[in-house]
C-alpha atoms as a PDB file:
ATOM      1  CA  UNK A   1      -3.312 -13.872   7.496  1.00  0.00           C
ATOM      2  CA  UNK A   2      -3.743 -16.168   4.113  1.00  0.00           C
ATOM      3  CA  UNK A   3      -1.060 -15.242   1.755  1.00  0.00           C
ATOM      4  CA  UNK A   4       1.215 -13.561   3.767  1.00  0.00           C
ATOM      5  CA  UNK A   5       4.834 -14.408   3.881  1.00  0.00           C
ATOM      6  CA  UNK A   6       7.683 -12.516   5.899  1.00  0.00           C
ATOM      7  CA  UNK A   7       7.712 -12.159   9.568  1.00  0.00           C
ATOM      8  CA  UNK A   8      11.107 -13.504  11.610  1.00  0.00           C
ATOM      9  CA  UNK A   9      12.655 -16.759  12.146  1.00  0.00           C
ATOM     10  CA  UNK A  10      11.623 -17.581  16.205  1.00  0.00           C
ATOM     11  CA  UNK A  11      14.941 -18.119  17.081  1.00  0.00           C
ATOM     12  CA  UNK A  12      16.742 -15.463  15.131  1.00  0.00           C
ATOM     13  CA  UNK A  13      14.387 -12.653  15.679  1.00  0.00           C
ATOM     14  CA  UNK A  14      14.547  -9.385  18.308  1.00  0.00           C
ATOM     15  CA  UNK A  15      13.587 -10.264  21.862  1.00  0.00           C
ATOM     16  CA  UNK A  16       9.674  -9.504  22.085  1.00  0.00           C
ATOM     17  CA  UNK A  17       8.990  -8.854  18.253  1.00  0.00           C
ATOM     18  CA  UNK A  18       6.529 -11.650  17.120  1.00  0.00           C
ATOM     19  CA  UNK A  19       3.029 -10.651  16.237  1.00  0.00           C
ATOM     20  CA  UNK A  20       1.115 -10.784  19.814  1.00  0.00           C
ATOM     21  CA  UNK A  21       0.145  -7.489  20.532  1.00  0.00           C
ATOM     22  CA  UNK A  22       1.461  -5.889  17.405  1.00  0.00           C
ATOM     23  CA  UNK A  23       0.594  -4.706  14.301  1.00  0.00           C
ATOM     24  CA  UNK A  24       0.743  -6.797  11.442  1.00  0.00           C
ATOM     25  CA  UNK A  25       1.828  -4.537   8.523  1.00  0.00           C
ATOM     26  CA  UNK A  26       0.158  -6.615   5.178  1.00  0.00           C
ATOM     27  CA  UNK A  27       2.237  -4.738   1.869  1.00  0.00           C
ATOM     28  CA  UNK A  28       0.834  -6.078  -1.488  1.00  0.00           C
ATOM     29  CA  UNK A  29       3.146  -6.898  -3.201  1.00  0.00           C
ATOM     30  CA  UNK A  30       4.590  -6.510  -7.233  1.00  0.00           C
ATOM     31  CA  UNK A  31       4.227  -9.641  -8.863  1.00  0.00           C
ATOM     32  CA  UNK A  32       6.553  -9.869 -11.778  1.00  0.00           C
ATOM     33  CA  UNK A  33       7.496 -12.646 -13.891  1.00  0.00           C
ATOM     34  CA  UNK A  34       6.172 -15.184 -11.051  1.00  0.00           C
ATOM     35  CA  UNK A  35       8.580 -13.224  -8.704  1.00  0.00           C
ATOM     36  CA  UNK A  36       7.797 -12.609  -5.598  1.00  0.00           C
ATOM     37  CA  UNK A  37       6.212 -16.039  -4.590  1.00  0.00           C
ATOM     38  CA  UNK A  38       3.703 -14.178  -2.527  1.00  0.00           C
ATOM     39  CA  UNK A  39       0.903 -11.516  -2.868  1.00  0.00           C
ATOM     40  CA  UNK A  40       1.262  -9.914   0.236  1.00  0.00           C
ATOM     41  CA  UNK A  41       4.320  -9.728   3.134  1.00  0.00           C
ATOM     42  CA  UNK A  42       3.155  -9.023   6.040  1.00  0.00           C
ATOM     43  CA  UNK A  43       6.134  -7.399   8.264  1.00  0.00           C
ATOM     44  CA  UNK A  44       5.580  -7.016  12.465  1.00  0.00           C
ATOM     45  CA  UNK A  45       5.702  -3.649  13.751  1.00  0.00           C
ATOM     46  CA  UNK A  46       4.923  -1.357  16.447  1.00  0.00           C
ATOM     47  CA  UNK A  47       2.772   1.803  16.577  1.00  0.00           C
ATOM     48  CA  UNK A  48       5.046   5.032  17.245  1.00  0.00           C
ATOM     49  CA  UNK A  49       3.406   8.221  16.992  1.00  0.00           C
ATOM     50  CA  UNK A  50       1.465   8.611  13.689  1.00  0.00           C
ATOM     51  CA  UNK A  51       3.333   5.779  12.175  1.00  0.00           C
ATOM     52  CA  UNK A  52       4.412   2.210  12.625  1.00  0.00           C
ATOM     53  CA  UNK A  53       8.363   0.187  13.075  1.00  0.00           C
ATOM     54  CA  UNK A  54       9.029  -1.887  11.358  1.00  0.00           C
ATOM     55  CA  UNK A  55      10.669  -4.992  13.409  1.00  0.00           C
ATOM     56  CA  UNK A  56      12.152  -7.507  11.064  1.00  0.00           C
ATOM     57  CA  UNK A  57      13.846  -7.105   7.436  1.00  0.00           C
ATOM     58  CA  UNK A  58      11.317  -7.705   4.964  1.00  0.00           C
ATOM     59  CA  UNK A  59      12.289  -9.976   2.227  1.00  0.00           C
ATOM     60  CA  UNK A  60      10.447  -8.534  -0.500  1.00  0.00           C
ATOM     61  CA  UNK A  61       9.103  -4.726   0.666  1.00  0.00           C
ATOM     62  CA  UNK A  62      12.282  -2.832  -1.546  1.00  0.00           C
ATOM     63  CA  UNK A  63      13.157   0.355   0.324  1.00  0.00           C
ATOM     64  CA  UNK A  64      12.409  -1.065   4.005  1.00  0.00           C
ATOM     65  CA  UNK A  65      14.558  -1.710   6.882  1.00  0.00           C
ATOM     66  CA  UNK A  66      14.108  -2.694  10.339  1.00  0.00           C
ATOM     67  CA  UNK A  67      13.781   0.274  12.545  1.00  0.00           C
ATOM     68  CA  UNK A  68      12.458   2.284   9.674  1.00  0.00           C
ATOM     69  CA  UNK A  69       8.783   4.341  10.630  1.00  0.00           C
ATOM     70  CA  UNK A  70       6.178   4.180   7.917  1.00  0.00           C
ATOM     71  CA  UNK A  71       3.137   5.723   7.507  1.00  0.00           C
ATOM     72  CA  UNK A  72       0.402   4.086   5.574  1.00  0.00           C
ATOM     73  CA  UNK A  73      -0.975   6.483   2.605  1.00  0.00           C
ATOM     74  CA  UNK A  74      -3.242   3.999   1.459  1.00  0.00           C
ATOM     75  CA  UNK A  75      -4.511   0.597   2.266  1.00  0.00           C
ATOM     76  CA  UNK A  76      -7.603  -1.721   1.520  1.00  0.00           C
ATOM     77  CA  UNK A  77      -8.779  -4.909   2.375  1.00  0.00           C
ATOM     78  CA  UNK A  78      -5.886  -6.862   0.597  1.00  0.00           C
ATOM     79  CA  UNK A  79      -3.245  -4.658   2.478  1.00  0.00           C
ATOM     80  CA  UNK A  80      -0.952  -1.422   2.174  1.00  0.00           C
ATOM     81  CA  UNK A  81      -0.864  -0.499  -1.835  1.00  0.00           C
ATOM     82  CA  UNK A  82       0.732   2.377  -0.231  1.00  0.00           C
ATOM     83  CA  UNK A  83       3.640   3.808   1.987  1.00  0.00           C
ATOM     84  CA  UNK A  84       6.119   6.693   2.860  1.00  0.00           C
ATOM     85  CA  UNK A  85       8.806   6.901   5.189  1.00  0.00           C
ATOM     86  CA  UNK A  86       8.764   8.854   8.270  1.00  0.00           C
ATOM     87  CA  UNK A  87      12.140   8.319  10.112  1.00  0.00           C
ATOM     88  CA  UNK A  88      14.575   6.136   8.543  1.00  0.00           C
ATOM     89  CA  UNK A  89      16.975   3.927  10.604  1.00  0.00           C
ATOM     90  CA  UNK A  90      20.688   3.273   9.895  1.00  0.00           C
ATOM     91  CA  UNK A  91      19.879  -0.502   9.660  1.00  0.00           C
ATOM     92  CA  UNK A  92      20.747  -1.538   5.765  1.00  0.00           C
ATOM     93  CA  UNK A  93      18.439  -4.715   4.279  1.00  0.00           C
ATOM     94  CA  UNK A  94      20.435  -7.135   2.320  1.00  0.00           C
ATOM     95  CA  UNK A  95      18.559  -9.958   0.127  1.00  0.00           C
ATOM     96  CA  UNK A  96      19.853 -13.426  -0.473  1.00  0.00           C
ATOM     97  CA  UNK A  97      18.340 -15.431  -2.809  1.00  0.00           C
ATOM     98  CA  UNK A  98      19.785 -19.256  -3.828  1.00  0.00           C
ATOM     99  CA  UNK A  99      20.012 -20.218  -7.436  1.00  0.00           C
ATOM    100  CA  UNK A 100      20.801 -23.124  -7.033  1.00  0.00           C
ATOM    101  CA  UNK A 101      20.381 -25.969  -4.631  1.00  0.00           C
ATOM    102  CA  UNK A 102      22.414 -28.524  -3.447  1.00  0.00           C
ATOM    103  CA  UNK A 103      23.849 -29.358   0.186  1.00  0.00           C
ATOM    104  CA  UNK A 104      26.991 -27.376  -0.153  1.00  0.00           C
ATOM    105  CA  UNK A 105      24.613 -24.237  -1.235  1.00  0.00           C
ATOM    106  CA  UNK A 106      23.084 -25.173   2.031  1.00  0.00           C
ATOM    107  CA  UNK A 107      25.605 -25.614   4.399  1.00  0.00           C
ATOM    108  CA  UNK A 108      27.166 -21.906   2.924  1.00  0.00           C
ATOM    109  CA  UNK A 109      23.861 -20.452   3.067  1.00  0.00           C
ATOM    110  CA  UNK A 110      23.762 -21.603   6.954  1.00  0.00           C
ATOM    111  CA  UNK A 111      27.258 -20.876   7.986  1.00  0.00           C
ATOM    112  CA  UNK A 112      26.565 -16.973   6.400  1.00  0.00           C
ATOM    113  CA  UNK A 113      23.606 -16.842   7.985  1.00  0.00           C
ATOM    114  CA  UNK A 114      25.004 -17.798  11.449  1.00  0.00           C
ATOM    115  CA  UNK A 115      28.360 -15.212  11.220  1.00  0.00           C
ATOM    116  CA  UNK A 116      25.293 -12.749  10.591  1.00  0.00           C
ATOM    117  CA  UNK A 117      23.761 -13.325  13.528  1.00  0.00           C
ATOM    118  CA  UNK A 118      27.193 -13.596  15.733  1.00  0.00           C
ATOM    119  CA  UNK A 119      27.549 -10.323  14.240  1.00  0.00           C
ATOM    120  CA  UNK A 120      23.875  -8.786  16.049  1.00  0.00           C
ATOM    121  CA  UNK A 121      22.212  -9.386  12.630  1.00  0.00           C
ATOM    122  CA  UNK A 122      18.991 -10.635  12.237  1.00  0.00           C
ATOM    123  CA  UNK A 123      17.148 -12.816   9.626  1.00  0.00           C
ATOM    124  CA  UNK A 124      13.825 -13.844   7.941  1.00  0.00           C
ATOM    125  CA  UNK A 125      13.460 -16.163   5.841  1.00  0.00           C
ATOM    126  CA  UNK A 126      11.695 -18.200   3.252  1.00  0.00           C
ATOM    127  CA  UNK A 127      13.465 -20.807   2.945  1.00  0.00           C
ATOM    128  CA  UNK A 128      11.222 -23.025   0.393  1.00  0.00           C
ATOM    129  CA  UNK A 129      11.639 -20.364  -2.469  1.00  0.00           C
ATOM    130  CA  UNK A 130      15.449 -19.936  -0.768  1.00  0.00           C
ATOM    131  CA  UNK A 131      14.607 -16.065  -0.120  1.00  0.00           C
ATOM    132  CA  UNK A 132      16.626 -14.880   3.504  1.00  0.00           C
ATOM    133  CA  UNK A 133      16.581 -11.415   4.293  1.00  0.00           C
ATOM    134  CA  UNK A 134      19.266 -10.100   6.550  1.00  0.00           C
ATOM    135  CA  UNK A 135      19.342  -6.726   9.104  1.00  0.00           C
ATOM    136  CA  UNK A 136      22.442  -4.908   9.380  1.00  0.00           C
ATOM    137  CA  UNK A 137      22.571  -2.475  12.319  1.00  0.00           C
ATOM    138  CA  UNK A 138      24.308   0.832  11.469  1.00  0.00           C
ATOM    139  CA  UNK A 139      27.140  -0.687  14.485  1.00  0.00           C
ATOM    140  CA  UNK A 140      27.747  -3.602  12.206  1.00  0.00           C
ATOM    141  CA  UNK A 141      30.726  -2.820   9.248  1.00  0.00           C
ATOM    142  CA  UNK A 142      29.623  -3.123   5.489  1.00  0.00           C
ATOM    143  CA  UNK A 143      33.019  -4.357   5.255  1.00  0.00           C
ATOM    144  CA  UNK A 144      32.298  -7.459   7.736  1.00  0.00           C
ATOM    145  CA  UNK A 145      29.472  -7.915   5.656  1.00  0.00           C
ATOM    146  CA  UNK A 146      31.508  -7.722   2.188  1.00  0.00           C
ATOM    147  CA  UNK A 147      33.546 -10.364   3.783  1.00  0.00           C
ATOM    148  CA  UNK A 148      30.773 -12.794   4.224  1.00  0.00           C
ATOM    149  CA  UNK A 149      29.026 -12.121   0.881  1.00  0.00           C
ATOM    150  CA  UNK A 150      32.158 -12.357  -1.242  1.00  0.00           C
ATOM    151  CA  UNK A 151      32.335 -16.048  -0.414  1.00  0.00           C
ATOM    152  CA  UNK A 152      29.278 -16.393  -2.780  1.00  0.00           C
ATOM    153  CA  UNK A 153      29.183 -17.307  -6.599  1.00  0.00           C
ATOM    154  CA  UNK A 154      26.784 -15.001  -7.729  1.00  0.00           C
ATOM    155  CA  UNK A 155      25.593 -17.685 -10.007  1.00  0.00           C
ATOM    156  CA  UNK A 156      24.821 -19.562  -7.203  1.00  0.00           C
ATOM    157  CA  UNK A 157      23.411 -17.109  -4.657  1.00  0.00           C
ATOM    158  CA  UNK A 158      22.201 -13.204  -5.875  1.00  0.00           C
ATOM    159  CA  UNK A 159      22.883 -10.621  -3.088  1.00  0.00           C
ATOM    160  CA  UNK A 160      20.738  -7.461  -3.563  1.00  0.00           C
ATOM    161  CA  UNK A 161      20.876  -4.492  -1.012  1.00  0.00           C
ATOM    162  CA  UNK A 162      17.011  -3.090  -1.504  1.00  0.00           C
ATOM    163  CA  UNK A 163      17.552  -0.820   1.289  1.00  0.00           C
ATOM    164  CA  UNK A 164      21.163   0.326   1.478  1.00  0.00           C
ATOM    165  CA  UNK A 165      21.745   2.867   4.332  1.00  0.00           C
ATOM    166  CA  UNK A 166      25.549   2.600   5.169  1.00  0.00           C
ATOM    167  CA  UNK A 167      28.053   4.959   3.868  1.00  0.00           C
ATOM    168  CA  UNK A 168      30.720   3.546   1.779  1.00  0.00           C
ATOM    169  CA  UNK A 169      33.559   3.389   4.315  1.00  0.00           C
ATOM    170  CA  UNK A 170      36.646   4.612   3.231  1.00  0.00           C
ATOM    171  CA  UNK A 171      39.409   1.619   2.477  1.00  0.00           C
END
């Protein structure tokens, strides 16, 4: 679809959860300030009972995790304007989004990006504007997470949670 972004990295994405025989989810998004670099993000997902999954972590839709069942309250021809939850998973969305660029940004960004995944994380990107979203199972620690974000300089990289859904675990 023209102007959509989102939708998972090939190699870095559930087994099974690109597009073919799916339902694209289009969410119009908030422009604000130039910010996000896209009108619409269009998110796989998979029809479950009077609502849809979502199967990657959005990197703009706040609110939205992978796992999470939406139902659409109102859409139109640019996409959903829209949305409520119907079930909401334990998966928590973080947001990374580089400041700056250099090759040691890079190479920091790719090396967090890869303990994700060794973790069972999973990632979309857009890696021209240097937006990655990241999906945290509920079986994956905040704390191993914590571990890999607190490497960044948050003048260098911004971490957001826009859908937090782990309890604070105790120290």
């Amino acid at each position: 679809m023209t102007g959509c972004t989102g939708g998972p990295d090939a190699e870095h994405a559930p087994s099974g959860c690109g597009c073919a025989g799916r339902a694209s989810l289009s969410f119009v998004l908030e422009i604000e300030e130039g910010w996000p670099p896209a009108a619409v993000e269009c998110l796989p997902a998979t029809r479950v009972g009077a609502g849809y999954q979502v199967l990657v972590p959005p990197l703009f839709v706040k609110d939205l995790s992978v796992g999470d069942v939406v139902h659409i309250d109102e859409e139109e021809a640019q996409g959903i304007f829209a949305w409520r939850h119907l079930e909401r998973s334990g998966h928590t969305t973080i947001w990374l989004l580089r400041l700056q660029r250099s090759d040691e940004v890079d190479r920091m960004l790719a090396s967090a990006l890869e303990r994700f995944r060794e973790l069972g994380c999973f990632t979309s990107s857009m890696e021209s504007w240097g937006a990655y979203a990241i999906d945290l199972p509920g079986t994956v620690s905040i704390r191993d997470a914590d571990e890999i974000l607190d490497r960044f300089d948050p003048e260098v990289v911004a971490v957001a949670f826009p859908s937090m859904r782990h309890d604070e675990e105790p120290p």
